[in-house]
Protein backbone atom coordinates (compact mmCIF):
# COMPACT_ATOMS: atom_id res chain seq x y z
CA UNK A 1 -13.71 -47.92 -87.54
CA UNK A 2 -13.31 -49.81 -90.72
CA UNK A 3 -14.59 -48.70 -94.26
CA UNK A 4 -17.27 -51.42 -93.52
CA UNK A 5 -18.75 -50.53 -90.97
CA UNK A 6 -18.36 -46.66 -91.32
CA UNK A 7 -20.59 -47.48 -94.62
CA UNK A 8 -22.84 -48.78 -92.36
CA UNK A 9 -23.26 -46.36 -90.33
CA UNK A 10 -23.66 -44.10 -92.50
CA UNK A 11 -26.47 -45.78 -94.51
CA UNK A 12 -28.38 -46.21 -91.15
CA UNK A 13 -27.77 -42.66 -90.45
CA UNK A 14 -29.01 -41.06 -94.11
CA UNK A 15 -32.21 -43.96 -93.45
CA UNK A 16 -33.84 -42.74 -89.77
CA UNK A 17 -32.38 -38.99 -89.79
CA UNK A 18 -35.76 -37.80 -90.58
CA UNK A 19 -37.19 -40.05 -87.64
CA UNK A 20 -34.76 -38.77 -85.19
CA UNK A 21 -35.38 -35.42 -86.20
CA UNK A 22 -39.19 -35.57 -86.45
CA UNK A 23 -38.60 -37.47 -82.46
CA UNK A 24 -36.57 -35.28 -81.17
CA UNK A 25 -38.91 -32.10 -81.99
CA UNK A 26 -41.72 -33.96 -80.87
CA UNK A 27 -39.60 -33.98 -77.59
CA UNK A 28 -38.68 -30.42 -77.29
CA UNK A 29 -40.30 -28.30 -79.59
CA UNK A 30 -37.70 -26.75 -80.78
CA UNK A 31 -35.93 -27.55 -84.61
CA UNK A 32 -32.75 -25.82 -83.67
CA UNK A 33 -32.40 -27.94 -80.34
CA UNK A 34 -34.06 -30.95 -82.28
CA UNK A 35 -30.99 -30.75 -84.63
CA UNK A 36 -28.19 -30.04 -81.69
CA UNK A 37 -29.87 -33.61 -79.96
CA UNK A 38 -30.35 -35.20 -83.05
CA UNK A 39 -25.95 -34.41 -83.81
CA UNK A 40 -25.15 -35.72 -80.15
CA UNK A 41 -27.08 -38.59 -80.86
CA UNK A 42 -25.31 -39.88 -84.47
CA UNK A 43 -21.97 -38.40 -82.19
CA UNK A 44 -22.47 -41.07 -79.34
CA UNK A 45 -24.25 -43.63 -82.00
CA UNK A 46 -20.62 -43.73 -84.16
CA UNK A 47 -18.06 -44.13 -81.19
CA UNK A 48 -20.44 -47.20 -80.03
CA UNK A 49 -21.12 -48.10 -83.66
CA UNK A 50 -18.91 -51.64 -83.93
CA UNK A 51 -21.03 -52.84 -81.17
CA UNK A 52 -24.16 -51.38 -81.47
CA UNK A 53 -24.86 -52.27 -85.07
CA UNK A 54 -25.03 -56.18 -83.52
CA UNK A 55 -28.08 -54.51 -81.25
CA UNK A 56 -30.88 -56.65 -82.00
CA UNK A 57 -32.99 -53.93 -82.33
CA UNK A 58 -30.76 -50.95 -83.47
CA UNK A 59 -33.72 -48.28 -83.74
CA UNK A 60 -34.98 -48.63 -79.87
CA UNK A 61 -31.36 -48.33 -78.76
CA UNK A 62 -31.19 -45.14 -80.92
CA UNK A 63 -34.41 -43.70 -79.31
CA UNK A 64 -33.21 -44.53 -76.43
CA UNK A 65 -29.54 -42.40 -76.82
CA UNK A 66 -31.84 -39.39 -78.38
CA UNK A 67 -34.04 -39.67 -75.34
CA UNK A 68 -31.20 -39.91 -72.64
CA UNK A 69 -29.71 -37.12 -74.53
CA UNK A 70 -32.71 -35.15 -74.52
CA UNK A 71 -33.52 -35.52 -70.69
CA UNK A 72 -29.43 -34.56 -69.68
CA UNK A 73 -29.97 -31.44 -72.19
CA UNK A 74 -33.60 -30.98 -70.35
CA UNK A 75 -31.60 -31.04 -66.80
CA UNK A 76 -28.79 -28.56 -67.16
CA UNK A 77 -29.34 -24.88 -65.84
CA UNK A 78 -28.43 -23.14 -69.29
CA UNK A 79 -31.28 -24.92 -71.03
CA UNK A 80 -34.04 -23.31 -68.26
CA UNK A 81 -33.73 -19.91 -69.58
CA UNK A 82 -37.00 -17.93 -70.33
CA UNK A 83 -37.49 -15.75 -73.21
CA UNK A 84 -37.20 -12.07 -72.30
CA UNK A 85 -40.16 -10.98 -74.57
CA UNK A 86 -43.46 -12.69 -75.71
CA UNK A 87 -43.64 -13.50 -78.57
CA UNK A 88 -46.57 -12.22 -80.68
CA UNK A 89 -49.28 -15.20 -81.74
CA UNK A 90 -48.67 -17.33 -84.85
CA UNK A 91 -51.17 -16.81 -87.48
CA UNK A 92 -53.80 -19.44 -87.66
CA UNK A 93 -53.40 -21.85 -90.43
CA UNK A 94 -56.14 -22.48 -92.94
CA UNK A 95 -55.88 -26.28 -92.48
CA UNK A 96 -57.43 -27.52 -89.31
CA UNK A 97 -55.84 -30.47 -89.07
CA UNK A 98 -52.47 -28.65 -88.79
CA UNK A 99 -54.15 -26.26 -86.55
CA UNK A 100 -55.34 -29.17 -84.53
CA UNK A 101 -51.56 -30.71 -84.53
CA UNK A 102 -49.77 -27.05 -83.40
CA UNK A 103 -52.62 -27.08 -80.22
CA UNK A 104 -51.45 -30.92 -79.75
CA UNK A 105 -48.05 -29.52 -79.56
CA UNK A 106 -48.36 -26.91 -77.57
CA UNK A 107 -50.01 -28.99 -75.00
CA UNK A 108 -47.16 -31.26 -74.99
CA UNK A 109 -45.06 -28.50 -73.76
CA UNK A 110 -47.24 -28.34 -70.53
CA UNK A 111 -46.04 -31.83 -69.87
CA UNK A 112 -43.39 -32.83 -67.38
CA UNK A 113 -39.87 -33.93 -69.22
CA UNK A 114 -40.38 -37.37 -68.62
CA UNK A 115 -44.02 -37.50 -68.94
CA UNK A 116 -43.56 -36.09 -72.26
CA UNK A 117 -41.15 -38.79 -73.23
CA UNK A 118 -43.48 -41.13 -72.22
CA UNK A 119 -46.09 -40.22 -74.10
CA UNK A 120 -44.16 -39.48 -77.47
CA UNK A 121 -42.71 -42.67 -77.24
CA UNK A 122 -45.80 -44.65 -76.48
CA UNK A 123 -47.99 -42.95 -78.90
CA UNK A 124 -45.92 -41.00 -81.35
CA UNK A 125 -43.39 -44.20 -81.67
CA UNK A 126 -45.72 -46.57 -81.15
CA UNK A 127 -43.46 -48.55 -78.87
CA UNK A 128 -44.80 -51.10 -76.10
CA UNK A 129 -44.94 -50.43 -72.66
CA UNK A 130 -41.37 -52.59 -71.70
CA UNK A 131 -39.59 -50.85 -74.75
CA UNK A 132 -40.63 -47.34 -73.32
CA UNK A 133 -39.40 -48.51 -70.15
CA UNK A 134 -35.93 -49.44 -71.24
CA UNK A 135 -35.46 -46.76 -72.55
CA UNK A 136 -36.57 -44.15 -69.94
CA UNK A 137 -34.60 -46.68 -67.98
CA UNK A 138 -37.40 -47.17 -65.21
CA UNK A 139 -40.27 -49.83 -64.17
CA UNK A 140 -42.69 -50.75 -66.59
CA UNK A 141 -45.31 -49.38 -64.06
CA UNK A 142 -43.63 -45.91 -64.35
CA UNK A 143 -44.43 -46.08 -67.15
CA UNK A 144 -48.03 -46.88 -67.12
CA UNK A 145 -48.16 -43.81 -64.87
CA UNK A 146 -46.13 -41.41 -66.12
CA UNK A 147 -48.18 -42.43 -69.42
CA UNK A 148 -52.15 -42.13 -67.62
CA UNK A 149 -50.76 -38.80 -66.10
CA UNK A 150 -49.54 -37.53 -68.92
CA UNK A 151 -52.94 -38.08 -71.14
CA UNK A 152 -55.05 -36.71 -67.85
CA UNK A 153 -53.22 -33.72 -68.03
CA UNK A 154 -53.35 -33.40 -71.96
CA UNK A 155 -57.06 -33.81 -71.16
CA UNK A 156 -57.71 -31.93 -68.99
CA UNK A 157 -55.88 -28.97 -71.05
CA UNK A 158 -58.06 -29.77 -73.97
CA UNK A 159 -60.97 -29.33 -72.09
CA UNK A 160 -59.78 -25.93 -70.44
CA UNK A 161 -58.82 -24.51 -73.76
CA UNK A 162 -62.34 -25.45 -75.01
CA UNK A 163 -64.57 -23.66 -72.34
């Protein structure tokens, strides 16, 4: 790559790390696993980087390598494992808008893999139905779906953990 373009990159990079971060969390909930998706993801963005800084939109195609990243991670066996212990119960937070967000969270991790990409991207994003579809690679009515189920199910959770 030429000084050029790695200069670029790198100014994209130091720009929309926080995003990918903040994204990939949002996706799995975890900031050590955030980071490890969030380093494949600048890894596969700078060996494709002379050709996809002429993207026209460079940020969906990122979301979309964090996301494809995310769901391959999701899939492999050594990423099912279950903790041996439970772990005792955070403390509750004084502020209950960030003890509103944590419950949002947590109900996230209820969600299906891809329903939970769904609804991060279409919500936490803010993307449109078509970009969500590209980049969960499927039908825009997937998506729709995948979306309504997702939001049934976060209701209905709300609504158990109320009664």
């Amino acid at each position: 790559m030429k000084r050029s373009e790695e200069a670029g990159y790198r100014d994209y990079v130091t720009t929309r790390m926080e995003v990918m971060r903040r994204t990939a969390y949002l996706l799995c909930r975890d900031w050590h696993l955030a980071d490890d998706l969030v380093s494949i993801t600048i890894g596969k963005l700078y060996r494709h980087w002379p050709r996809a800084r002429q993207v026209e939109h460079l940020d969906a195609y990122v979301r979309r390598i964090l996301v494809r990243t995310w769901l391959d991670e999701k899939a492999r066996a050594w990423r099912r494992e279950e903790p041996a212990e439970t772990l005792p119960e955070p403390a509750v937070l004084p502020a209950d808008d960030v003890v509103e967000r944590l419950g949002l969270l947590e109900l996230l991790d209820a969600l299906p893999p891809r329903r939970r990409a769904a609804v991060v991207l279409r919500y936490y994003c803010d993307l449109s139905i078509e970009e969500t579809a590209e980049i969960l690679e499927c039908s825009p009515g997937t998506v729709k779906s995948q979306t309504a189920r997702g939001l049934d199910s976060l209701r209905a959770l709300v609504a158990a953990s109320q009664s």
